[in-house]
N, C-alpha and C. Protein backbone atom coordinates (compact mmCIF):
# COMPACT_ATOMS: atom_id res chain seq x y z
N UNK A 1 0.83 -1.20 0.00
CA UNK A 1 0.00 0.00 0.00
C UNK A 1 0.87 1.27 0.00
N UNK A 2 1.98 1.11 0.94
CA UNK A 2 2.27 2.47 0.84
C UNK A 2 3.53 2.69 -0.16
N UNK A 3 4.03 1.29 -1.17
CA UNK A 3 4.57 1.38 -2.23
C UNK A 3 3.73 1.76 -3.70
N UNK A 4 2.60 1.88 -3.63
CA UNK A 4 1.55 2.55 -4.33
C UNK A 4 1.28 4.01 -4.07
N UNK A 5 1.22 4.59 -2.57
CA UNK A 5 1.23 6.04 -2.83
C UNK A 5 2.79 6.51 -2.79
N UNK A 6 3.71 5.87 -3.05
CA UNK A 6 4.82 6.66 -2.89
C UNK A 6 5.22 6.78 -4.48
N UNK A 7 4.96 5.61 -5.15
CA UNK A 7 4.71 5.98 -7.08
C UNK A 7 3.33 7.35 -7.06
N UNK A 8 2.21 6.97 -6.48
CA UNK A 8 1.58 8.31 -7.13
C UNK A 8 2.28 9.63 -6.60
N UNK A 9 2.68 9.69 -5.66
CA UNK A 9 3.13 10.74 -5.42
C UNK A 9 4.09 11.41 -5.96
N UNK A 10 4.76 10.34 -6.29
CA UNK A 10 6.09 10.67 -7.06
C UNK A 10 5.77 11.42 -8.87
N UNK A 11 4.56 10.53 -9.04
CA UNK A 11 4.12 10.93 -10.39
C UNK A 11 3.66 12.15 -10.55
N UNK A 12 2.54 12.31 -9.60
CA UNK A 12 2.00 13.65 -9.06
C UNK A 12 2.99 14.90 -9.01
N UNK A 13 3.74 14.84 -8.18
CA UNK A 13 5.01 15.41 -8.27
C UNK A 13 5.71 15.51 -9.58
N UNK A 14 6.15 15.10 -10.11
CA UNK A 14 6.80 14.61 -11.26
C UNK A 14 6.08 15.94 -12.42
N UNK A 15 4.53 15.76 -12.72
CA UNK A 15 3.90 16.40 -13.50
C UNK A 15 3.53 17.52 -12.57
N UNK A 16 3.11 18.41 -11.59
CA UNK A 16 3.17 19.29 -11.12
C UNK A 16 4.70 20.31 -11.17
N UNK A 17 5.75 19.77 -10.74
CA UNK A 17 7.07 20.40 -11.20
C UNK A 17 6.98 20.78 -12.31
N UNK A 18 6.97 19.81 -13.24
CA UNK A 18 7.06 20.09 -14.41
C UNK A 18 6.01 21.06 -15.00
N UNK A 19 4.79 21.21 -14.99
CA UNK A 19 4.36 21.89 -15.07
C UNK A 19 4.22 23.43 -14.92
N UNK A 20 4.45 23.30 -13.77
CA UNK A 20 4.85 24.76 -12.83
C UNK A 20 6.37 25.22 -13.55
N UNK A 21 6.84 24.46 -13.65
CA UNK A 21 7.85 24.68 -14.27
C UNK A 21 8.46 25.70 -15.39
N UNK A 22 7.40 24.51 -16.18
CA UNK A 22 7.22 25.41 -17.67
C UNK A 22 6.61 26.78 -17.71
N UNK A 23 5.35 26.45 -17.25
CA UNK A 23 4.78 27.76 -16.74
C UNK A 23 6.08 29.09 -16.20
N UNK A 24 6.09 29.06 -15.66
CA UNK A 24 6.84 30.29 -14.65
C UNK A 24 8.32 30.62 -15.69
N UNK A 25 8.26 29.25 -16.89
CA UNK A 25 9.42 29.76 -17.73
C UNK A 25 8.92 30.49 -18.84
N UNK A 26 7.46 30.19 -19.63
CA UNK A 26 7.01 30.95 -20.70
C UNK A 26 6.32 31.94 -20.02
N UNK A 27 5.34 32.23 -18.64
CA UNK A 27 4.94 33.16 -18.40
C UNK A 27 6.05 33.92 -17.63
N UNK A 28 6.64 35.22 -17.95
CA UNK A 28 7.78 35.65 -17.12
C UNK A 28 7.20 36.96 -16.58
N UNK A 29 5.72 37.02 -16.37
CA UNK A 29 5.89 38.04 -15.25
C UNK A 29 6.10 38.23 -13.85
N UNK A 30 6.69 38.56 -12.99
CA UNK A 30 7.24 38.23 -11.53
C UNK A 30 6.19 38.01 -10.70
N UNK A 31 4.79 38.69 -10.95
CA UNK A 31 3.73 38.62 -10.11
C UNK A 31 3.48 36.59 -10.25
N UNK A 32 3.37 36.74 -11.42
CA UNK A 32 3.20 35.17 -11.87
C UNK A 32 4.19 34.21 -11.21
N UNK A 33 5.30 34.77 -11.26
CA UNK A 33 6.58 33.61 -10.81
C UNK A 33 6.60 33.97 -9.67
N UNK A 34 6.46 34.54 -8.57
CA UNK A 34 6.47 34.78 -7.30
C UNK A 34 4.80 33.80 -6.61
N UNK A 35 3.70 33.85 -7.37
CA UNK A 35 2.65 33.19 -7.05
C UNK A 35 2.82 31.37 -7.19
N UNK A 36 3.60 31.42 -8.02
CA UNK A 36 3.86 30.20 -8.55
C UNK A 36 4.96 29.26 -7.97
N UNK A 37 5.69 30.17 -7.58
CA UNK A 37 7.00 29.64 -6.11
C UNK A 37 7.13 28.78 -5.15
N UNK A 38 5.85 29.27 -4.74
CA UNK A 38 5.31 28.20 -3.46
C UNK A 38 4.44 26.85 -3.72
N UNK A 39 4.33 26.32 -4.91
CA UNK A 39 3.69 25.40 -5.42
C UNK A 39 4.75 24.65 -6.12
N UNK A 40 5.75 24.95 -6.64
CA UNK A 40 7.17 24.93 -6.91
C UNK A 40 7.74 24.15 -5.71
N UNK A 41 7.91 24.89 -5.17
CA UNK A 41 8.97 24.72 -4.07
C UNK A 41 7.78 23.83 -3.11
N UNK A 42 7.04 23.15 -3.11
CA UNK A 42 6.21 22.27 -1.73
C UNK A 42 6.19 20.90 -2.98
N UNK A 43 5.96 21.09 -4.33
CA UNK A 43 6.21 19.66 -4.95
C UNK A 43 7.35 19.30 -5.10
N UNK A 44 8.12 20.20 -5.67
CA UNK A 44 9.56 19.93 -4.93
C UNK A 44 10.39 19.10 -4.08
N UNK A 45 9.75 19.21 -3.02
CA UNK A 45 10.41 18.75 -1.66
C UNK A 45 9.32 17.29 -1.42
N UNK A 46 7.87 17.48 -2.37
CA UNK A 46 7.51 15.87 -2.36
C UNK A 46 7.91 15.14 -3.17
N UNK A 47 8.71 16.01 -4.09
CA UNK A 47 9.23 14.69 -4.94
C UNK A 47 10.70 13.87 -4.48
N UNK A 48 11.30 14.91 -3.64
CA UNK A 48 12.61 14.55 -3.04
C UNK A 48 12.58 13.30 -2.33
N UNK A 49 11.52 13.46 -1.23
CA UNK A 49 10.69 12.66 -0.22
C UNK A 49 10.13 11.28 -0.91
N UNK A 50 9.29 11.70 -2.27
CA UNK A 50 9.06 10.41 -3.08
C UNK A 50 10.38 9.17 -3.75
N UNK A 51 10.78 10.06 -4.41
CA UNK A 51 12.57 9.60 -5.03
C UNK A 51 12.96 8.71 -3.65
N UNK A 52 13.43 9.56 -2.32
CA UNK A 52 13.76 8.69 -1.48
C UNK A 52 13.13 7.22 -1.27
N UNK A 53 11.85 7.49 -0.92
CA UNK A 53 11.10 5.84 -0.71
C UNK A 53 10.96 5.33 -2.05
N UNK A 54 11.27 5.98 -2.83
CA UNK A 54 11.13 4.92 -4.19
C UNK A 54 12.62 3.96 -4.26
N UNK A 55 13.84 4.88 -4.02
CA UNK A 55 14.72 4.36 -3.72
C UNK A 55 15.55 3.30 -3.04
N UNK A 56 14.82 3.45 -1.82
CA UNK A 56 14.50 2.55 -0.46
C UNK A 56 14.04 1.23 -1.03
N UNK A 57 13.05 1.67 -1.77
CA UNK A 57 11.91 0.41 -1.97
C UNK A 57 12.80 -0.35 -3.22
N UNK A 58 13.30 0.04 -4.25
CA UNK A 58 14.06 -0.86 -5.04
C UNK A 58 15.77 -0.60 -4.94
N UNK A 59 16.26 -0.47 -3.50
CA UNK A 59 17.56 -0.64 -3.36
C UNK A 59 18.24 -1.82 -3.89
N UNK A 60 17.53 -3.34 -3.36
CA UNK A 60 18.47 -4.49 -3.44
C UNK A 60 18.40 -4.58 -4.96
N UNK A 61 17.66 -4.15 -6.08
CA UNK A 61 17.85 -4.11 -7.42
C UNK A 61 18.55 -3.17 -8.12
N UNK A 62 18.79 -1.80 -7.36
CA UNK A 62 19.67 -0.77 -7.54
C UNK A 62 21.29 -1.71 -7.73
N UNK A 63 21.31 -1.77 -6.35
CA UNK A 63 22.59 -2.27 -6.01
C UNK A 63 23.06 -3.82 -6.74
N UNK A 64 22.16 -4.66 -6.79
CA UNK A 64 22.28 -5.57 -8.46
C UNK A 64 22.58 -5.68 -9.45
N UNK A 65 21.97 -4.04 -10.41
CA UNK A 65 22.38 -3.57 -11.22
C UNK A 65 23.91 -2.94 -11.82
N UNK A 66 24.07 -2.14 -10.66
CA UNK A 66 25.24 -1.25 -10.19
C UNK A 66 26.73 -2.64 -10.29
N UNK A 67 26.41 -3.68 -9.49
CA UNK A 67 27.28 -4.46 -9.24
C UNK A 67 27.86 -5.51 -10.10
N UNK A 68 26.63 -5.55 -11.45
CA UNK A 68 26.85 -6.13 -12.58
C UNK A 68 27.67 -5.27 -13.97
N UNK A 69 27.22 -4.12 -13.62
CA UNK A 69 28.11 -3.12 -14.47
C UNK A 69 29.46 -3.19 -14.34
């Protein structure tokens, strides 16, 4: 279960960044990119948080991989 919300979240994240992203790069007015900051910067830090437990969760195949290279 909670290897299921840590993919949506991550996805969620994933397309919100990105989004916001783009945005705040084609719209360049500051009112816009200053509103847009804080939605930025809070998916941000869930995707960091996601990456981690995604990480966690397929370490012993990380390190499998890595060790066959």
């Amino acid at each position: 279960m909670f290897r299921k919300m840590v993919a949506v979240a991550l996805f969620v994240s994933f397309i919100a960044m990105s989004t916001s992203g783009l945005m705040m790069f084609v719209i360049e007015k500051p009112s816009f990119t200053i509103q847009m900051h804080p939605v930025h910067k809070l998916f941000g830090l869930i995707m960091i948080l996601s990456v981690i437990g995604h990480m966690t969760f397929h370490l012993k195949s990380i390190v499998g991989y890595v060790k066959n290279k």
